[in-house]
N, C-alpha and C. Protein backbone atom coordinates (compact mmCIF):
# COMPACT_ATOMS: atom_id res chain seq x y z
N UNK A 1 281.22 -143.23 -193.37
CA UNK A 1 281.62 -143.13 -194.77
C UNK A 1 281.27 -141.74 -195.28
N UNK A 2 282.45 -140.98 -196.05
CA UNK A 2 281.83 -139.76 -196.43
C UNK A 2 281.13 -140.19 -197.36
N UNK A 3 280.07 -138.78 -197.57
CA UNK A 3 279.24 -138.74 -198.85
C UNK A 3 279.10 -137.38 -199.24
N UNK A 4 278.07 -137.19 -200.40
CA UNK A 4 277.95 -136.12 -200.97
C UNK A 4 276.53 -136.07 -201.20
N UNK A 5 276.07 -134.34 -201.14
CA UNK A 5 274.93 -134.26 -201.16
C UNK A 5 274.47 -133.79 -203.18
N UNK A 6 273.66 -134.19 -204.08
CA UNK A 6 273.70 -133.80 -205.28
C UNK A 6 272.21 -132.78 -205.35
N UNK A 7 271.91 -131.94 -205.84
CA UNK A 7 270.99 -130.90 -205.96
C UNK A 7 269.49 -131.61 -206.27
N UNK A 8 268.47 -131.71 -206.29
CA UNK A 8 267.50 -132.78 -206.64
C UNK A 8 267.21 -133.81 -205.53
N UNK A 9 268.36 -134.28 -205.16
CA UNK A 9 268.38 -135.82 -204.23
C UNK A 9 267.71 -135.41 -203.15
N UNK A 10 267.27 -136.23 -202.47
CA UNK A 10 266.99 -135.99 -201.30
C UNK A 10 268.24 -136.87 -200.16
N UNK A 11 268.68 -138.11 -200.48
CA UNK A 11 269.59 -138.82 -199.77
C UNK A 11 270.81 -138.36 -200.39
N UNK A 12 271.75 -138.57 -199.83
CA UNK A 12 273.07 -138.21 -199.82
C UNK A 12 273.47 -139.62 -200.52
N UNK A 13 274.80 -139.30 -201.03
CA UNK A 13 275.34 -140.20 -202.29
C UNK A 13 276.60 -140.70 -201.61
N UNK A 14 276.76 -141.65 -201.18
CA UNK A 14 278.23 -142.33 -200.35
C UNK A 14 279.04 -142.11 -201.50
N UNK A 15 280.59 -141.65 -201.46
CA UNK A 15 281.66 -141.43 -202.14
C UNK A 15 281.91 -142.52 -202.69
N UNK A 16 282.25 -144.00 -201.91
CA UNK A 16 282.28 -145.11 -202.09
C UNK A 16 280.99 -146.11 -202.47
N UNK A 17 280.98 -146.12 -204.55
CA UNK A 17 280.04 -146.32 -205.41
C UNK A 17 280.12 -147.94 -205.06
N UNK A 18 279.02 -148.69 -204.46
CA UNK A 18 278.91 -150.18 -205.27
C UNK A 18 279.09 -150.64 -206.99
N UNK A 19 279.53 -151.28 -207.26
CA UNK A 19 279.75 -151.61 -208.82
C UNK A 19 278.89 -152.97 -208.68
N UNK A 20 278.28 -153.28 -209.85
CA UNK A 20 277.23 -154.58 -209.87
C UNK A 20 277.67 -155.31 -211.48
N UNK A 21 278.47 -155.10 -211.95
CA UNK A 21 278.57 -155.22 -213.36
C UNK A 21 279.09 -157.01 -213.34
N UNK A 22 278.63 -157.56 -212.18
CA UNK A 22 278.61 -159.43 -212.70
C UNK A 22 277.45 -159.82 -211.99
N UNK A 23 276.31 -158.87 -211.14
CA UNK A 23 275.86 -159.31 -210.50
C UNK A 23 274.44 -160.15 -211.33
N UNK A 24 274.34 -161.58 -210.86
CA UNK A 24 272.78 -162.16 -211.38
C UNK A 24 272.16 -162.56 -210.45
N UNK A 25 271.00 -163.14 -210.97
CA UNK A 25 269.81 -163.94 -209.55
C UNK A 25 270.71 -165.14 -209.61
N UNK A 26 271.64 -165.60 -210.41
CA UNK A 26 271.76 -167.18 -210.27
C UNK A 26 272.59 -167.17 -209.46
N UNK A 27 273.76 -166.06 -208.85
CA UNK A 27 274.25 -165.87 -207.73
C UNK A 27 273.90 -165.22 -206.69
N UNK A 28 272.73 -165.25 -206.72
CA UNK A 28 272.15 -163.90 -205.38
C UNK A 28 272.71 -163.89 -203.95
N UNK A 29 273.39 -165.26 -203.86
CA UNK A 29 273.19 -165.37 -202.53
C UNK A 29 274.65 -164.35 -202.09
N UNK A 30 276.02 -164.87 -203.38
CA UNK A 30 277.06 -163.93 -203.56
C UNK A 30 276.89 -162.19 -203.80
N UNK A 31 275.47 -161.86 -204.10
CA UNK A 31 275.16 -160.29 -204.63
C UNK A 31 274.71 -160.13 -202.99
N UNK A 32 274.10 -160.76 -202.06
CA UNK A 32 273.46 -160.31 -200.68
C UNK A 32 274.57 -160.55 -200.14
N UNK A 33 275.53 -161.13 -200.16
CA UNK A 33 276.91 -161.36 -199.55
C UNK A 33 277.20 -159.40 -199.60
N UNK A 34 278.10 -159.44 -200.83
CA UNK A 34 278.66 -157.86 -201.12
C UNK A 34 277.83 -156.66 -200.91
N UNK A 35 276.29 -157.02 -201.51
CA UNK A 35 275.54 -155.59 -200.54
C UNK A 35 275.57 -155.39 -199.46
N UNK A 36 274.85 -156.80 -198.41
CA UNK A 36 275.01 -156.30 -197.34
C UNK A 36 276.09 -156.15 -196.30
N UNK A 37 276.88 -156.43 -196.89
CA UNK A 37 278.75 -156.16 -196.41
C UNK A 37 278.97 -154.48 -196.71
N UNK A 38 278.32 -153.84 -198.01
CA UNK A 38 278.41 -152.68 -198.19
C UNK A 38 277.53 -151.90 -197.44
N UNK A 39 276.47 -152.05 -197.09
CA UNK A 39 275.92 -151.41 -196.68
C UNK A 39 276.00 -151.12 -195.25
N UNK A 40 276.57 -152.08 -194.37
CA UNK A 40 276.90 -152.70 -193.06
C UNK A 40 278.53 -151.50 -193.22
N UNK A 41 279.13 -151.23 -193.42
CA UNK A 41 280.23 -150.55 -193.65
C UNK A 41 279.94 -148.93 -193.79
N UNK A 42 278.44 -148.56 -194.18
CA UNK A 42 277.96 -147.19 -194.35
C UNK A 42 277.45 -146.67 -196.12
N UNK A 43 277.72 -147.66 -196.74
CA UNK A 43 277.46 -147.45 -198.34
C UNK A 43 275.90 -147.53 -198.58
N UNK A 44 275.57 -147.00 -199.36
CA UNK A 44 274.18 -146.63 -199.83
C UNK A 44 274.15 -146.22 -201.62
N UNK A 45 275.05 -146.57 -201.93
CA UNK A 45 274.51 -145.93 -203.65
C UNK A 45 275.27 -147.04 -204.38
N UNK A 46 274.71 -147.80 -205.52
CA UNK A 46 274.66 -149.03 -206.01
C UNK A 46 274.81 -148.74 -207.64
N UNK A 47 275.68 -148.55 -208.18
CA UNK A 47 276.13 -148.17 -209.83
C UNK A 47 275.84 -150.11 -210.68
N UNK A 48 274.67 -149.80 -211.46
CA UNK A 48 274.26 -150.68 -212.34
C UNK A 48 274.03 -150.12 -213.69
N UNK A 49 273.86 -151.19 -214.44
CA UNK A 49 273.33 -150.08 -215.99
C UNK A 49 272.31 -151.58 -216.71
N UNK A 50 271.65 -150.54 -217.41
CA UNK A 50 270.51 -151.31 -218.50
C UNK A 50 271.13 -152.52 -219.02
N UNK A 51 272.30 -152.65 -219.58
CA UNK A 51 273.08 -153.73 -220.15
C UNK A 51 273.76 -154.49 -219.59
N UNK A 52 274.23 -154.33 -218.32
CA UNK A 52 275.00 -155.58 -217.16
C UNK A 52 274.34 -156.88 -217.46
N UNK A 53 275.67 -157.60 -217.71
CA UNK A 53 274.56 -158.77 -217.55
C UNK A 53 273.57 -159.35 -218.21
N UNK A 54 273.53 -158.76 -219.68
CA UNK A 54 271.93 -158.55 -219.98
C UNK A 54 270.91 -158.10 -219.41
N UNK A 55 270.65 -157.10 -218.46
CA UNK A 55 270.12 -156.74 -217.59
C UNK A 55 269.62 -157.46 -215.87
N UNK A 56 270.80 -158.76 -216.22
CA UNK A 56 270.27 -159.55 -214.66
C UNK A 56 271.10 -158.93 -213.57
N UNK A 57 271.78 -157.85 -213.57
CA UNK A 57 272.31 -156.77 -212.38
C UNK A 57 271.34 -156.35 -211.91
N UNK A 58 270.01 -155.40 -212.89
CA UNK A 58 269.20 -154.47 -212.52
C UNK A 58 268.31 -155.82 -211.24
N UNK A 59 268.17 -157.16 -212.14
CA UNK A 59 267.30 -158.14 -211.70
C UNK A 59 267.73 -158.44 -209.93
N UNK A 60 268.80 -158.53 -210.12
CA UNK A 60 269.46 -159.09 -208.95
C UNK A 60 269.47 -157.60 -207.49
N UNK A 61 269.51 -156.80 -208.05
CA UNK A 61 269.95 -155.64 -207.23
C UNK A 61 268.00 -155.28 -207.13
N UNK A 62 267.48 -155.31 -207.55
CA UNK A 62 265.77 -155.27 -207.36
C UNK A 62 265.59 -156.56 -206.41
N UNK A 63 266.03 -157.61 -206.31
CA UNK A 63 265.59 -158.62 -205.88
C UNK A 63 265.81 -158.73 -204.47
N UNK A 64 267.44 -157.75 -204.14
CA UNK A 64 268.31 -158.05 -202.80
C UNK A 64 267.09 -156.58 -201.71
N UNK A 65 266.83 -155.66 -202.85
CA UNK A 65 265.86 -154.37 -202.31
C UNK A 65 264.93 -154.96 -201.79
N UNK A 66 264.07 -155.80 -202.42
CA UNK A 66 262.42 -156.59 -202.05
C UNK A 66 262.96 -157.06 -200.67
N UNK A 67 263.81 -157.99 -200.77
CA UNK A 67 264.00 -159.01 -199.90
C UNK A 67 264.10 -158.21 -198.50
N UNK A 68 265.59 -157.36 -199.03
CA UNK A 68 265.98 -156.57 -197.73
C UNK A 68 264.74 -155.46 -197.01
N UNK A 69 263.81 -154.90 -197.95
CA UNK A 69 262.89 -153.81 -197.66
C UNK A 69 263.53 -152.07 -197.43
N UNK A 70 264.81 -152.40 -198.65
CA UNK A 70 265.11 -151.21 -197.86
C UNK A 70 265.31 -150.11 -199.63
N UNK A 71 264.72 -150.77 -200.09
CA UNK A 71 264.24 -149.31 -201.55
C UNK A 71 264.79 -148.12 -200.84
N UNK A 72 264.13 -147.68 -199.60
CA UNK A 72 264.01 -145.98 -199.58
C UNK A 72 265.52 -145.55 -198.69
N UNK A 73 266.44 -146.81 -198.42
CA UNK A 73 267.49 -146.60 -197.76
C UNK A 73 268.40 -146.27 -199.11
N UNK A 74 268.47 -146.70 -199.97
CA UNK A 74 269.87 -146.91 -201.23
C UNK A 74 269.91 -146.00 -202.29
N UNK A 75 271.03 -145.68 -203.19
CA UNK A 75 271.04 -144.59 -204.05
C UNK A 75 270.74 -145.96 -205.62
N UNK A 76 269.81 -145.49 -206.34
CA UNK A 76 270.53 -146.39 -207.28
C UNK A 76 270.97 -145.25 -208.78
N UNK A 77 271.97 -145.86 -209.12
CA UNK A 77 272.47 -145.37 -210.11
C UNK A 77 272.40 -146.32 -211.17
N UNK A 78 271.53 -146.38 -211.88
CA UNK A 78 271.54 -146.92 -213.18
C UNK A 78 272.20 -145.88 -215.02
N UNK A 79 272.16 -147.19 -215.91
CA UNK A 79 272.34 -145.98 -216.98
C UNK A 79 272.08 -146.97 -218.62
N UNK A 80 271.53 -146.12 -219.34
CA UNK A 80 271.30 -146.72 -220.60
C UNK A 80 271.28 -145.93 -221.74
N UNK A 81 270.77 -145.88 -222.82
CA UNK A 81 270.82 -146.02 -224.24
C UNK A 81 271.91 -145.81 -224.92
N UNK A 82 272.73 -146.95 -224.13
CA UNK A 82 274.12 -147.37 -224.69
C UNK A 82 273.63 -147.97 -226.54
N UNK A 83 275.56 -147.14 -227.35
CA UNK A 83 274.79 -147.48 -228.53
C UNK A 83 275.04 -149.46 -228.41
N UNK A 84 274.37 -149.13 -229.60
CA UNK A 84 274.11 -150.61 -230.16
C UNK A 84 274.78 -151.17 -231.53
N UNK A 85 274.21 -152.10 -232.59
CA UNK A 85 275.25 -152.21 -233.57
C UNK A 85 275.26 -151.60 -234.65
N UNK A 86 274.06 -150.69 -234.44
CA UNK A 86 273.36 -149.56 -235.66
C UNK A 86 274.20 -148.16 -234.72
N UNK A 87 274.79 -148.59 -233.58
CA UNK A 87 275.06 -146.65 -233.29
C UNK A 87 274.79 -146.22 -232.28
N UNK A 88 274.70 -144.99 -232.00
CA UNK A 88 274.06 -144.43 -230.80
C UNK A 88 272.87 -144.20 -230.70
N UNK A 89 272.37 -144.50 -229.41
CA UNK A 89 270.90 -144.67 -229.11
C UNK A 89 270.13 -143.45 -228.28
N UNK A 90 271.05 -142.51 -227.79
CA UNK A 90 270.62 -141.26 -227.14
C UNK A 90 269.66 -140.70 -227.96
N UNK A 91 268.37 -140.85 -227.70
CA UNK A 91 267.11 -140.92 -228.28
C UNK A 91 266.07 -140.66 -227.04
N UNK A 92 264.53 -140.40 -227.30
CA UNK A 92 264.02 -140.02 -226.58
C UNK A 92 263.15 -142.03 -226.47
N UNK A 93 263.05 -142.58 -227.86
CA UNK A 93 262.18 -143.38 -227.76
C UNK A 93 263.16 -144.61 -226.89
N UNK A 94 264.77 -144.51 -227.36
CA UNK A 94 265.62 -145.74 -226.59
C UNK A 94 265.58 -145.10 -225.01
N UNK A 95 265.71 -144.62 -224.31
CA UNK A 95 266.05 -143.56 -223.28
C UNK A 95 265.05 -144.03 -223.06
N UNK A 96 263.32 -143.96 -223.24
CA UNK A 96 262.53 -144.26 -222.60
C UNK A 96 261.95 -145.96 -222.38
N UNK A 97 262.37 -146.18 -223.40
CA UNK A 97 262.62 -148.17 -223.29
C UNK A 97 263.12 -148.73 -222.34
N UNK A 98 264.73 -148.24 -222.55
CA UNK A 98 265.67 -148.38 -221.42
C UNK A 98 265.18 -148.37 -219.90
N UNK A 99 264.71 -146.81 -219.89
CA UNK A 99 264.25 -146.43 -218.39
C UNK A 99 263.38 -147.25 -217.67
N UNK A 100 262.63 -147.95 -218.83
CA UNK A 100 261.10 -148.34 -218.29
C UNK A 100 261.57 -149.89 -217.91
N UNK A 101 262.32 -150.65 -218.81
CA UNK A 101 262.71 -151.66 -218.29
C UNK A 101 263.52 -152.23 -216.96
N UNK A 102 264.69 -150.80 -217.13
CA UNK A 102 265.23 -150.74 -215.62
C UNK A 102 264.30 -150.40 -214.94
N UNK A 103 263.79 -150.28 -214.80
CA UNK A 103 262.65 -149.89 -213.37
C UNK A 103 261.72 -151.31 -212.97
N UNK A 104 261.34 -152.14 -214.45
CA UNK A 104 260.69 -152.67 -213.77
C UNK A 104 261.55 -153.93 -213.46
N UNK A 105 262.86 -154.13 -213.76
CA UNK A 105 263.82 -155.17 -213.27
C UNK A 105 264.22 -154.72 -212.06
N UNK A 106 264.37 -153.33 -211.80
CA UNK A 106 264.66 -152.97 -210.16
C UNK A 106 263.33 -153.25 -209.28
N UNK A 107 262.55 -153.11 -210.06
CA UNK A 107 261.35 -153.35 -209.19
C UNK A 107 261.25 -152.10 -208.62
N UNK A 108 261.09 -151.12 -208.63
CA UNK A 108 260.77 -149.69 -208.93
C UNK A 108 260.07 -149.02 -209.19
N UNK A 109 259.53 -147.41 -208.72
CA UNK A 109 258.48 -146.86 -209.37
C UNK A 109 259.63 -145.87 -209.88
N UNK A 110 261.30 -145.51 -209.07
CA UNK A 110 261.40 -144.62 -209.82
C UNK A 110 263.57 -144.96 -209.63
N UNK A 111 264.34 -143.79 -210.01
CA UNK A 111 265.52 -143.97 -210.54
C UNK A 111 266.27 -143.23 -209.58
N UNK A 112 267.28 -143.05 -208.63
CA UNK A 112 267.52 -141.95 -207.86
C UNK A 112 268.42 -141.26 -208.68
N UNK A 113 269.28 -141.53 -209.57
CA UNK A 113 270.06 -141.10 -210.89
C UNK A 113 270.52 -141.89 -211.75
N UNK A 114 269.96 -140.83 -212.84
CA UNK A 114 270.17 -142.09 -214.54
C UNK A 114 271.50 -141.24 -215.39
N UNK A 115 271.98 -142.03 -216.28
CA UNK A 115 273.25 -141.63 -216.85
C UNK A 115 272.96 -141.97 -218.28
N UNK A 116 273.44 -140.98 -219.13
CA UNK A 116 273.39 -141.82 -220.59
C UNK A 116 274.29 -142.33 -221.41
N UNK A 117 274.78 -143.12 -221.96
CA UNK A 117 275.91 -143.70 -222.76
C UNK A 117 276.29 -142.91 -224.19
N UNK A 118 276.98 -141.70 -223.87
CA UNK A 118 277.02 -140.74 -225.50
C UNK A 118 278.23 -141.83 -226.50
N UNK A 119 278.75 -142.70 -226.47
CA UNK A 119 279.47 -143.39 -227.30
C UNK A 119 278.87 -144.40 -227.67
């Protein structure tokens, strides 16, 4: 699978992004289905965000990492301080809410790239 190398990274970024935007624990067994089908194919970078789901993407995609042991194999791409019903949240205090929660739903010490929601 091609990939791309991004400045910072240390792993290379597969061209071909996983999308997680239905993934929950109450289907895990369907989320370990599609990862490890992706990953088995050459994919390594996993596009989730703070709000999937109510955040049970981040839950589910932390859960398939533990299980599998492979944290230091995958790209994750998360993203947050999507606005809300007051507006935009690109802020230092939402941005850091956000961050901290995705991490600890990935089960995580850290982010391999974060994105922010400017609308």
């Amino acid at each position: 699978m091609n990939s791309i190398q991004i400045n910072g990274l240390e792993k290379p970024v597969t061209t071909l992004i996983q999308g997680s935007d239905y993934f929950k624990p109450a289907i895990f067994e369907k989320v370990c289905q599609v990862l490890d089908r992706y990953v088995a194919i050459g994919g390594n970078t996993i596009d989730t965000a703070h709000g999937y789901c109510g955040g049970e993407s981040e839950v589910a995609i932390g859960m398939w990492m533990k299980e599998r042991d492979n944290r230091e194999d995958v790209v994750i791409l998360t993203k947050g301080a999507h606005h809300d019903q007051n507006g935009p949240r690109v802020n230092p205090e939402a941005i850091r809410q956000d961050l901290f929660e995705s991490l600890e739903r990935l089960g995580t010490d850290y982010i391999d790239l974060y994105a922010l929601s400017m609308h």
